[in-house]
C-alpha atoms as a PDB file:
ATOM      1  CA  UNK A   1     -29.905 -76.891  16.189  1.00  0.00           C
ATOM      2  CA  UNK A   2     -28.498 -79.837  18.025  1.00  0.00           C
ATOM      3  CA  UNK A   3     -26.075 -78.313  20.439  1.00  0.00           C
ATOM      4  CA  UNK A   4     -25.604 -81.500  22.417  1.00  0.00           C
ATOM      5  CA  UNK A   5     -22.840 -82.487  19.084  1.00  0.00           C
ATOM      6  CA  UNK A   6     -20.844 -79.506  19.847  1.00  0.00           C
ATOM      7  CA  UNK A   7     -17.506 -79.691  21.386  1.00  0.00           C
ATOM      8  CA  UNK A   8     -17.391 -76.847  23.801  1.00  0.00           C
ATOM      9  CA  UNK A   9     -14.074 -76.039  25.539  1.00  0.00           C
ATOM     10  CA  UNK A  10     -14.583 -77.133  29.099  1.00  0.00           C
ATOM     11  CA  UNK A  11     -12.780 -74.004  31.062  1.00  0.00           C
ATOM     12  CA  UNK A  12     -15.962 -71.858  29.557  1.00  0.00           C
ATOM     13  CA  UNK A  13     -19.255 -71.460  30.657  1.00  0.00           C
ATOM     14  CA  UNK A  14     -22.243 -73.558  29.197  1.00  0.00           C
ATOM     15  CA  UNK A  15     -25.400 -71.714  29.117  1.00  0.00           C
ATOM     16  CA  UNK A  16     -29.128 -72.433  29.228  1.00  0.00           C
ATOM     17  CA  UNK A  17     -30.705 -69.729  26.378  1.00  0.00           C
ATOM     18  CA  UNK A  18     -34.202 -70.286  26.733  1.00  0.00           C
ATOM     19  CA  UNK A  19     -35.214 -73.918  26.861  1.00  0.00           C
ATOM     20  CA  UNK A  20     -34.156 -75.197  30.397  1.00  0.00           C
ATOM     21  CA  UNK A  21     -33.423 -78.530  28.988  1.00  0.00           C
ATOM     22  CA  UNK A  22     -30.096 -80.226  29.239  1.00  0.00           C
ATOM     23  CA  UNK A  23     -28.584 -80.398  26.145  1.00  0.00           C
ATOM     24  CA  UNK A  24     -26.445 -83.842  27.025  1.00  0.00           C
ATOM     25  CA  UNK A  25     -29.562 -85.762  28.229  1.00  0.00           C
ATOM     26  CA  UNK A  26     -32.576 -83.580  28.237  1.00  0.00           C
ATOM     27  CA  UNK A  27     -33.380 -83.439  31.559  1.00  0.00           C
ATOM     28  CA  UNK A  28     -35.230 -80.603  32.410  1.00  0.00           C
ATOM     29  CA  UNK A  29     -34.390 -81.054  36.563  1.00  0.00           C
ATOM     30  CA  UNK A  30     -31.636 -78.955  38.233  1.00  0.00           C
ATOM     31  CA  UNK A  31     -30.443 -77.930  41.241  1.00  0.00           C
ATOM     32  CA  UNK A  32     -28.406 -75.013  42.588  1.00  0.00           C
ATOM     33  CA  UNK A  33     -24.475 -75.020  41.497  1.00  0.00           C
ATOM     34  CA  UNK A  34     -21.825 -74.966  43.728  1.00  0.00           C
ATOM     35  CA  UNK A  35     -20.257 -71.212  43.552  1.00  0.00           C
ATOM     36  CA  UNK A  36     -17.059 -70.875  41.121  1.00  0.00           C
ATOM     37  CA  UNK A  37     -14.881 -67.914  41.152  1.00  0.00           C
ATOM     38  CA  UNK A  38     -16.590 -66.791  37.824  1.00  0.00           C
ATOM     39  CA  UNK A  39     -20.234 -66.793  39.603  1.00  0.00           C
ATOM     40  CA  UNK A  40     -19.795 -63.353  41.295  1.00  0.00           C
ATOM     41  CA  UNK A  41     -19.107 -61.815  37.887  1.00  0.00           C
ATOM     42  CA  UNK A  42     -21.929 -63.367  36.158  1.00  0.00           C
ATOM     43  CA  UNK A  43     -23.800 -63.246  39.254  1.00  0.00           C
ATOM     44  CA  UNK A  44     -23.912 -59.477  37.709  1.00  0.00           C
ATOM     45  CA  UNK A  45     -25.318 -59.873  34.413  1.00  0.00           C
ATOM     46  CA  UNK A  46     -28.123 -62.333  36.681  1.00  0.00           C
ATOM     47  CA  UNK A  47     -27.251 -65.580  35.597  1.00  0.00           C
ATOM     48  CA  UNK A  48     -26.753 -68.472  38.208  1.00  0.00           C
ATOM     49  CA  UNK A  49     -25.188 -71.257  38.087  1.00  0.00           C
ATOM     50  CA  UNK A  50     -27.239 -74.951  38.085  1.00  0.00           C
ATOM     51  CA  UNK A  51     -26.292 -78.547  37.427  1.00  0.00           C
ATOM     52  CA  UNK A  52     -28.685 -81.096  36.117  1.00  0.00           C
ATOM     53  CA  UNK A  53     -29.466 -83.975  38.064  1.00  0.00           C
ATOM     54  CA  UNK A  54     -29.364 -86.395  36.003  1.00  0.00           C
ATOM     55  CA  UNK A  55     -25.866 -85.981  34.244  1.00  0.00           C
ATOM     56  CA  UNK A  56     -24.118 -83.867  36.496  1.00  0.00           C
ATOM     57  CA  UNK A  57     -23.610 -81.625  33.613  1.00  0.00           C
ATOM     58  CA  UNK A  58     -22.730 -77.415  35.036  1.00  0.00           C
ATOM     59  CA  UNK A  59     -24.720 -74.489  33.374  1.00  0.00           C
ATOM     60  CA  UNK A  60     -25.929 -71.428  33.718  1.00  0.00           C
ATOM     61  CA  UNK A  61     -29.228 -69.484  33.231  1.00  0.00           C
ATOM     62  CA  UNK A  62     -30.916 -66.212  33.896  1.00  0.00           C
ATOM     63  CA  UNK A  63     -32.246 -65.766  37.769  1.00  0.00           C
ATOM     64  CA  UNK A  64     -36.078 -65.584  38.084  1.00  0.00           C
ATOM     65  CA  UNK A  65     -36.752 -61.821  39.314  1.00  0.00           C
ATOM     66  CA  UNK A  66     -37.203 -61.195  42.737  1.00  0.00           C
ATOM     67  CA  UNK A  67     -40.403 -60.423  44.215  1.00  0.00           C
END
């Protein structure tokens, strides 16, 4: 499934699933996102946010666990 077609309202979150591969331009390097106000609420369910840095693009993905 190409995802990178998809027209995805822009107010909503974009989420990394399982491959940690932007879907724009397939860069799999990111960096830490600056904090939103929606991050402390998903900050619950233990996704973070990123942006690739390559595109710019925001998403979010699970956090590793802690050790």
């Amino acid at each position: 499934m190409n995802i990178a077609g998809l027209n995805w309202p822009n107010r909503l979150p974009q989420f990394l699933w399982i491959r940690r591969e932007c879907p724009l331009c397939s860069s799999t390097e990111f960096k830490m996102a600056e904090a939103h106000f929606l991050d402390s609420l998903l900050g619950m369910f233990s996704l973070r946010p990123v942006r690739c840095v390559n595109c710019w693009r925001r998403y979010y993905w699970f956090a590793k666990k802690q050790r």
